[in-house]
C-alpha atoms as a PDB file:
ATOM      1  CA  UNK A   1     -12.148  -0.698  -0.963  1.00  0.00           C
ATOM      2  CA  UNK A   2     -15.705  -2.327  -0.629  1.00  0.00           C
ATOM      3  CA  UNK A   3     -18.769  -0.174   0.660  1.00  0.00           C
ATOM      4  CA  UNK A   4     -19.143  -2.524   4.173  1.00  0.00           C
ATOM      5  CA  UNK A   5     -15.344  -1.646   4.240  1.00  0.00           C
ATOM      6  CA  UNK A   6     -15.456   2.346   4.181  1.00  0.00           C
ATOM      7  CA  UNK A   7     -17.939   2.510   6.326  1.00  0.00           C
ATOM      8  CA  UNK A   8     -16.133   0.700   8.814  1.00  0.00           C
ATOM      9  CA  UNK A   9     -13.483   2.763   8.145  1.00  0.00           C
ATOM     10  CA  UNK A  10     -15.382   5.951   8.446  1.00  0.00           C
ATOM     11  CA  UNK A  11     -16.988   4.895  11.394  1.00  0.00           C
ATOM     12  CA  UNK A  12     -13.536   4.548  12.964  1.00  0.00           C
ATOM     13  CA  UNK A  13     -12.410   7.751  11.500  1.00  0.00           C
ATOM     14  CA  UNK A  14     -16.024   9.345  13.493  1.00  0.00           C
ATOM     15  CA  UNK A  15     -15.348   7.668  16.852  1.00  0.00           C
ATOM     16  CA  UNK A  16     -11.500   8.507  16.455  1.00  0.00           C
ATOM     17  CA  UNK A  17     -12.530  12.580  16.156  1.00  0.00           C
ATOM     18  CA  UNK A  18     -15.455  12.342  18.274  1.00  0.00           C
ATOM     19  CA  UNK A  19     -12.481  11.006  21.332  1.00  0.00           C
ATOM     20  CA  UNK A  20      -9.522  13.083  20.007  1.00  0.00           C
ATOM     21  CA  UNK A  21     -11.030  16.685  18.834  1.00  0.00           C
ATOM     22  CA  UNK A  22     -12.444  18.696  21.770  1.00  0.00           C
ATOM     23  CA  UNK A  23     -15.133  20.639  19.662  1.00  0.00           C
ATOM     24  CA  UNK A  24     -16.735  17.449  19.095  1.00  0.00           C
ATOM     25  CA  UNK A  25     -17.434  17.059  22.750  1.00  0.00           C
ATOM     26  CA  UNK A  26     -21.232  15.853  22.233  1.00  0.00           C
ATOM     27  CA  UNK A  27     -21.260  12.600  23.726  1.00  0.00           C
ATOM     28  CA  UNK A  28     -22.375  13.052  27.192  1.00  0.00           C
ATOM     29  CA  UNK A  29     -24.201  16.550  26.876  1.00  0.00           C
ATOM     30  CA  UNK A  30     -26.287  15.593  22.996  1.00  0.00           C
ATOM     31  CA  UNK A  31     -26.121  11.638  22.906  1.00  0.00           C
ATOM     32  CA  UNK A  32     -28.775  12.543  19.666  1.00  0.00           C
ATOM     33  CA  UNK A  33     -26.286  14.790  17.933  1.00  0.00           C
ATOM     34  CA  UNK A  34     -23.327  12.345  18.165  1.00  0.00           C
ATOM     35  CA  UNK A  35     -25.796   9.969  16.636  1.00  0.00           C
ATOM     36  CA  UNK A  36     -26.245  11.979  13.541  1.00  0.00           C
ATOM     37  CA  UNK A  37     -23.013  12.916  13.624  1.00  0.00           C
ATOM     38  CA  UNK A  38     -22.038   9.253  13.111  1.00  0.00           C
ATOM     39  CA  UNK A  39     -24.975   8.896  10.175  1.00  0.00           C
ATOM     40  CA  UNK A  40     -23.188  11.463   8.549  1.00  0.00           C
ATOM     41  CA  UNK A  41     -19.688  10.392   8.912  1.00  0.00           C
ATOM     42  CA  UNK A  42     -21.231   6.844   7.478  1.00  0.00           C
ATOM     43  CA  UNK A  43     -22.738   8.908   4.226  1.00  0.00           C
ATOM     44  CA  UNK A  44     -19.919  10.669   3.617  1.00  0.00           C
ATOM     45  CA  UNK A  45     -17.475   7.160   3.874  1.00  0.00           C
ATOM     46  CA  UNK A  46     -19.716   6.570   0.544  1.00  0.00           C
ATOM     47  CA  UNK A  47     -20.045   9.895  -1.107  1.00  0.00           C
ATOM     48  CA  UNK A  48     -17.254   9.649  -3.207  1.00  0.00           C
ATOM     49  CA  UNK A  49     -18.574   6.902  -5.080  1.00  0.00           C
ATOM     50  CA  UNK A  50     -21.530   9.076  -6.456  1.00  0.00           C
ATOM     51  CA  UNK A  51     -19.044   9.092  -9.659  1.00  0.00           C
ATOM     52  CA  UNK A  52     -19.546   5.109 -10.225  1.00  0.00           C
ATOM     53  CA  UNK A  53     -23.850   4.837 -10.785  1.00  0.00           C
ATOM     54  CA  UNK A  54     -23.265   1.149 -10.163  1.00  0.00           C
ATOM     55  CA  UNK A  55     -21.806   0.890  -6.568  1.00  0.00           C
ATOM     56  CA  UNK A  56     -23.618   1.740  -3.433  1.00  0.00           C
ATOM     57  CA  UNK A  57     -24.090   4.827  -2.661  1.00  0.00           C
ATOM     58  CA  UNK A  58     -23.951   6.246  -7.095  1.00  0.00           C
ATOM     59  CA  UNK A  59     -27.258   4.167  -7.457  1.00  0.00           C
ATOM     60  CA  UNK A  60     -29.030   5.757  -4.508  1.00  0.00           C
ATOM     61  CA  UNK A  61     -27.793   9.215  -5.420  1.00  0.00           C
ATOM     62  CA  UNK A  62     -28.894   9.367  -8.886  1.00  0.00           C
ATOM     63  CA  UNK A  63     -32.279   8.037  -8.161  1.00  0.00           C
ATOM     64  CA  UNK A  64     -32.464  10.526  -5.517  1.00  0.00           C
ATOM     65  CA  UNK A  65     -31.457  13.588  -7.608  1.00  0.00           C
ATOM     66  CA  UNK A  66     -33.796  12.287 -10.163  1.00  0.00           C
ATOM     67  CA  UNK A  67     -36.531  11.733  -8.085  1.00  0.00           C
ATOM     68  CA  UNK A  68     -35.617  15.627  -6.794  1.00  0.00           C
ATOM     69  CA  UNK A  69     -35.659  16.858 -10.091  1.00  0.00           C
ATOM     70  CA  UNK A  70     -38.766  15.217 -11.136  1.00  0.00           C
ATOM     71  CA  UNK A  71     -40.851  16.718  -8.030  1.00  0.00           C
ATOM     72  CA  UNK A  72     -39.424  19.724  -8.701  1.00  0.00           C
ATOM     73  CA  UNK A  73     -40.341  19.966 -12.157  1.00  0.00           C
ATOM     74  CA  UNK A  74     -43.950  18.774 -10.948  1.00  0.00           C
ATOM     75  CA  UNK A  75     -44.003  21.489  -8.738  1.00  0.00           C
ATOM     76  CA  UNK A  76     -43.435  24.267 -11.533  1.00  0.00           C
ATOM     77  CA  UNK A  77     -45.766  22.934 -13.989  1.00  0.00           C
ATOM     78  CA  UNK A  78     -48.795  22.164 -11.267  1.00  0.00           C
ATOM     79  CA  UNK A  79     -47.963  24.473  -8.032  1.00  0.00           C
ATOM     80  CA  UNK A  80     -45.848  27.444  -9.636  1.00  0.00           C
ATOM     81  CA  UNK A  81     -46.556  29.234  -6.365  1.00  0.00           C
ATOM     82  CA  UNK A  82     -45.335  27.030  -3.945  1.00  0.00           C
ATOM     83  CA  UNK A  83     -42.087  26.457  -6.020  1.00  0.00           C
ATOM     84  CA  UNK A  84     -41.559  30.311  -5.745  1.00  0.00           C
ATOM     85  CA  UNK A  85     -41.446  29.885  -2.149  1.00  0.00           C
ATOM     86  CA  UNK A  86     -38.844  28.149  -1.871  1.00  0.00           C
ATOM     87  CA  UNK A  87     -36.639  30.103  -5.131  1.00  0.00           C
ATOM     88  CA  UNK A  88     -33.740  31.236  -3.119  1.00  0.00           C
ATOM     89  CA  UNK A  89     -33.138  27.876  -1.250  1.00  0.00           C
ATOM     90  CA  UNK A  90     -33.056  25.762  -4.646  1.00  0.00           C
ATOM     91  CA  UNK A  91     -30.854  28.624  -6.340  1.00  0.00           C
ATOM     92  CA  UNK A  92     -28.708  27.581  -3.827  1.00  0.00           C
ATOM     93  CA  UNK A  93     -29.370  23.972  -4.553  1.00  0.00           C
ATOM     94  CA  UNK A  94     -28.655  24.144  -8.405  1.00  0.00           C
ATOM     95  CA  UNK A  95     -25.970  26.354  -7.537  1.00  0.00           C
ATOM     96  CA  UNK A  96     -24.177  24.019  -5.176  1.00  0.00           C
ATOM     97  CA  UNK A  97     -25.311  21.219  -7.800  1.00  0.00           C
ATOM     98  CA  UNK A  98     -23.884  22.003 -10.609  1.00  0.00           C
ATOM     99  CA  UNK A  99     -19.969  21.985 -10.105  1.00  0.00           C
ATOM    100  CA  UNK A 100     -19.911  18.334  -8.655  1.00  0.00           C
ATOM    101  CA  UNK A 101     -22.000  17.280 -11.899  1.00  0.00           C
ATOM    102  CA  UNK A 102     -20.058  19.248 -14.339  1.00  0.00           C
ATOM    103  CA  UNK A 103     -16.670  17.803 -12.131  1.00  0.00           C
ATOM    104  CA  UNK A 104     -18.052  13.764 -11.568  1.00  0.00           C
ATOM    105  CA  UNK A 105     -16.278  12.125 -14.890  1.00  0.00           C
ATOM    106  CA  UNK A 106     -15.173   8.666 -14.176  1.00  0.00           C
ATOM    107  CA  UNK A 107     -14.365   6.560 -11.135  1.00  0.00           C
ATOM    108  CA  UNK A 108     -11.727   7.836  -8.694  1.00  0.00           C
ATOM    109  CA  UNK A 109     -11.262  11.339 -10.280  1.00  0.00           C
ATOM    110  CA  UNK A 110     -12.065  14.488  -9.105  1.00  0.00           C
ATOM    111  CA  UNK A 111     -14.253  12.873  -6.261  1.00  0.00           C
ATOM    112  CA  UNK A 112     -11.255  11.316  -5.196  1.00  0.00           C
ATOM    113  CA  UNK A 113      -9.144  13.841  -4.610  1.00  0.00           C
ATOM    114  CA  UNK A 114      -7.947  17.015  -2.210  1.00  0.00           C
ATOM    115  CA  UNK A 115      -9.759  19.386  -4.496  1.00  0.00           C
ATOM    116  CA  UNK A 116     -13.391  17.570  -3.743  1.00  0.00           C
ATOM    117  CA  UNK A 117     -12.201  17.818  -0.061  1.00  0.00           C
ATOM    118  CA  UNK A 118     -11.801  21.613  -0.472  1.00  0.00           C
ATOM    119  CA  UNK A 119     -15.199  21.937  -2.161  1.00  0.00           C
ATOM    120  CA  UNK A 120     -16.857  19.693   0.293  1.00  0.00           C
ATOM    121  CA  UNK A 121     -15.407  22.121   2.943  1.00  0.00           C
ATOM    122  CA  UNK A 122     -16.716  25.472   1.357  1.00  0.00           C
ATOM    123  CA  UNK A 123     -19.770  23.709   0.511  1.00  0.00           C
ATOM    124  CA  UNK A 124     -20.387  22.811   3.999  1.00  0.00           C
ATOM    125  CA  UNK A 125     -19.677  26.576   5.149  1.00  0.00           C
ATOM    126  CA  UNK A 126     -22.386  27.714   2.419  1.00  0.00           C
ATOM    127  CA  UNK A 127     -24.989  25.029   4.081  1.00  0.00           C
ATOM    128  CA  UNK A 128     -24.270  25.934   7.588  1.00  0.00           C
ATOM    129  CA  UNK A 129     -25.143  30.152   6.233  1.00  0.00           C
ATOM    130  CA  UNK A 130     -27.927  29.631   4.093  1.00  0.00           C
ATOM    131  CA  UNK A 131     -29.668  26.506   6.232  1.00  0.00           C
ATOM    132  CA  UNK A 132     -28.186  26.791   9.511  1.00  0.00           C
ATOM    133  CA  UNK A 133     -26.648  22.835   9.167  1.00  0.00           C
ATOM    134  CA  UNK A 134     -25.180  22.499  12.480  1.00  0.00           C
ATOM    135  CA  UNK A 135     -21.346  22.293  12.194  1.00  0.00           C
ATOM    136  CA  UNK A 136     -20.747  19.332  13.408  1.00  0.00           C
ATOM    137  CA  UNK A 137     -23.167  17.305  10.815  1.00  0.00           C
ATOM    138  CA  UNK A 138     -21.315  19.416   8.374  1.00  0.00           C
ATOM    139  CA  UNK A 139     -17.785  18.212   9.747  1.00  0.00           C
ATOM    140  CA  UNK A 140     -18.963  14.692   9.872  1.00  0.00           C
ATOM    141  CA  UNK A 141     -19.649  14.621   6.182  1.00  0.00           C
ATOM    142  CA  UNK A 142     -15.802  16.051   5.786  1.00  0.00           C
ATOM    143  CA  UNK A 143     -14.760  13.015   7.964  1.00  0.00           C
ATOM    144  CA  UNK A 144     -16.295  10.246   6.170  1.00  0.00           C
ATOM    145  CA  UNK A 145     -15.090  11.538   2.508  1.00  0.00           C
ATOM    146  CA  UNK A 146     -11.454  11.786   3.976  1.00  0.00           C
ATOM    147  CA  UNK A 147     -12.025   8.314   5.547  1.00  0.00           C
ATOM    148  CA  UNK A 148     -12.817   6.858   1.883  1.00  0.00           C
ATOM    149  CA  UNK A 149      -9.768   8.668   0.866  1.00  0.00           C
ATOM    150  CA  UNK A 150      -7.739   6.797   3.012  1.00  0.00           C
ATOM    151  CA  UNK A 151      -9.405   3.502   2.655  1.00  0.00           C
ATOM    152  CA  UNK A 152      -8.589   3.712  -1.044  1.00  0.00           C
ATOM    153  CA  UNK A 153      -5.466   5.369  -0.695  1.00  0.00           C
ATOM    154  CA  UNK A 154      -4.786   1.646   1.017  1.00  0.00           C
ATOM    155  CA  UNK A 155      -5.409  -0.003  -2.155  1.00  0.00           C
ATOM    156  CA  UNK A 156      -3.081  -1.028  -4.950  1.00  0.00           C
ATOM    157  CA  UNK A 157      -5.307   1.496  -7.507  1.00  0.00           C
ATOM    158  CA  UNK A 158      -4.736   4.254  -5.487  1.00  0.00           C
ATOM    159  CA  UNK A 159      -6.374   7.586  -5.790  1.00  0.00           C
ATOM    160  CA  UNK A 160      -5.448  10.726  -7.969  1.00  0.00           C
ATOM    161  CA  UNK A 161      -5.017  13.291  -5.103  1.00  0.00           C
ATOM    162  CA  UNK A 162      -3.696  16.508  -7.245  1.00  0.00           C
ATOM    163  CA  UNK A 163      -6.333  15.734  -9.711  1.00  0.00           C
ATOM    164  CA  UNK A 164      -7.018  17.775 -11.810  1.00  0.00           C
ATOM    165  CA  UNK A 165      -3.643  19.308 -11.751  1.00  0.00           C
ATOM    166  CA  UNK A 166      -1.697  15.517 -12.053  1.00  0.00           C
ATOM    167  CA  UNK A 167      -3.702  12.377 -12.857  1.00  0.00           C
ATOM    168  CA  UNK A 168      -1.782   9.799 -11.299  1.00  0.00           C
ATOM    169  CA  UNK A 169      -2.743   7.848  -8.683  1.00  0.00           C
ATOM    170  CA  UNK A 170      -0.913   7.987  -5.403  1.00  0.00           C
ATOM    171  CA  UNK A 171      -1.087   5.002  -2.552  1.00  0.00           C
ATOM    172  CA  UNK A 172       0.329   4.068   0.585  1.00  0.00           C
ATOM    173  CA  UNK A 173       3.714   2.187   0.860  1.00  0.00           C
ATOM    174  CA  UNK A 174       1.853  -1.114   1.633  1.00  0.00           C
ATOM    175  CA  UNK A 175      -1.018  -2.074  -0.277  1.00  0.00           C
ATOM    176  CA  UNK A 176      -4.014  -4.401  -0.877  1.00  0.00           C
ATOM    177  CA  UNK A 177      -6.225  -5.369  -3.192  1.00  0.00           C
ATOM    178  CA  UNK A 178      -9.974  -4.262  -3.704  1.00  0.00           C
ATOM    179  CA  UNK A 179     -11.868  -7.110  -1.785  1.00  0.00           C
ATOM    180  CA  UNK A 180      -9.255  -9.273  -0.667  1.00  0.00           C
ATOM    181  CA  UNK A 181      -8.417 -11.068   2.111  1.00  0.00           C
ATOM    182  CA  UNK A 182      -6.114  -8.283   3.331  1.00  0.00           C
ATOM    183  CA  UNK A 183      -9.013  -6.008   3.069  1.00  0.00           C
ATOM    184  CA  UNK A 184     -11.322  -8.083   5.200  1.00  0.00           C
ATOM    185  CA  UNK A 185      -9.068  -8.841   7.869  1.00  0.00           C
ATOM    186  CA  UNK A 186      -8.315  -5.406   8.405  1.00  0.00           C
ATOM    187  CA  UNK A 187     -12.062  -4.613   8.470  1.00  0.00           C
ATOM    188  CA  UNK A 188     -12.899  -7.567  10.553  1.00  0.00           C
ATOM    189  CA  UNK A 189     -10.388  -5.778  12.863  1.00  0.00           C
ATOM    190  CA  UNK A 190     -11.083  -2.687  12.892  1.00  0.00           C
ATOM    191  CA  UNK A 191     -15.218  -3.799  13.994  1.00  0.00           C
ATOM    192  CA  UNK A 192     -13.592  -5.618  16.558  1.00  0.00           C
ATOM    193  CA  UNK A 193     -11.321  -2.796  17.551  1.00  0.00           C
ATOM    194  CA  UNK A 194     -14.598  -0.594  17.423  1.00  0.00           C
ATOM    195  CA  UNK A 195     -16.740  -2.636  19.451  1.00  0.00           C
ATOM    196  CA  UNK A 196     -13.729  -3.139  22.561  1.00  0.00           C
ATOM    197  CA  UNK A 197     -13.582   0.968  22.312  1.00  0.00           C
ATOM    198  CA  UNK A 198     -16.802   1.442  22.457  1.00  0.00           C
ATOM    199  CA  UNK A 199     -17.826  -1.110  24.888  1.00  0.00           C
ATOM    200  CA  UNK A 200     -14.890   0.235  27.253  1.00  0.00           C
ATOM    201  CA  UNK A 201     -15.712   3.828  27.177  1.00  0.00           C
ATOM    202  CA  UNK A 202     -19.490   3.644  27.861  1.00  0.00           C
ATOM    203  CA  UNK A 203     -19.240   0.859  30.585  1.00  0.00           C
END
């Protein structure tokens, strides 16, 4: 599936949990915190893509961690003190880091799969601990990577759930191909779907 696609998707997926799931009752009492909820339902439709440096969301996240890195490094060799500041949260960092790096070998693998879900999960437990991440930002991150699951579980590709443990790719009983027609019209209607919802509930 496209980029424009999973986020539609993933945007359904947030408005779908944000009506269905009663611990995500934030959208009378913190209209702001359903908003970020929502932002981060919409980064993690993309996240799993941070395996493929040449679609959407892989280019921004590799420039990112770069540009991280490089300040970072910048920091030791110019303001040593400052960096020591800050040591335990970027142990954490590097710590949380490294697995999805070592892991991230080739599109729809390991980011595609339950086992990324899992990590994403205990990852989001560690970040809620050591930063205090709210829990719903944290859940809405779990949302959109399951949405982007789904929306390529869709597709005639599929994805490799059990991966590592099998390789092959699993997908739904009726497919579509990556960018086709079928794929739009379902998106088209899904925005539509989105904006009748949405339009209902708050008016």
């Amino acid at each position: 599936m496209m980029a424009p696609g999973h986020q539609v998707v993933g945007f359904t997926f947030g408005v779908g949990a944000l009506t269905l799931i009663p611990a995500f009752e934030v959208v009378s009492e913190r209209p702001f915190q359903m908003v970020l909820f929502l932002v981060f339902v919409l980064i993690g439709s993309l996240l799993p893509d941070i395996d493929t440096p040449t679609s959407t969301f892989g280019q921004k996240f590799w420039r990112g961690l770069l540009t991280v890195f490089t300040l970072a490094f910048l920091c030791y060799l110019f303001f040593p003190s400052y960096l020591n500041t800050y040591r335990e949260e970027l142990k954490i960092f590097v710590m949380m880091l490294l697995p999805v790096l070592i892991m991230i070998r080739g599109h729809r693998k390991m980011t595609h799969s339950l086992l990324f879900v899992g990590l994403l999960i205990v990852y989001s437990a560690v970040l809620e601990q050591a930063f205090q991440v709210p829990r719903v930002l944290a859940a809405g991150l779990v949302i959109g990577v399951i949405s982007h699951l789904f929306g390529d579980y869709l597709t005639k590709k599929g994805i490799p759930l059990f991966y590592p443990f099998s390789k092959k790719h699993q997908q739904f009983l009726i497919t579509f191909r990556t960018g086709s027609p079928s794929e739009k019209m379902i998106v088209y209607s899904l925005v539509l779907w989105n904006v009748w919802f949405l339009t209902s509930t708050i008016f």
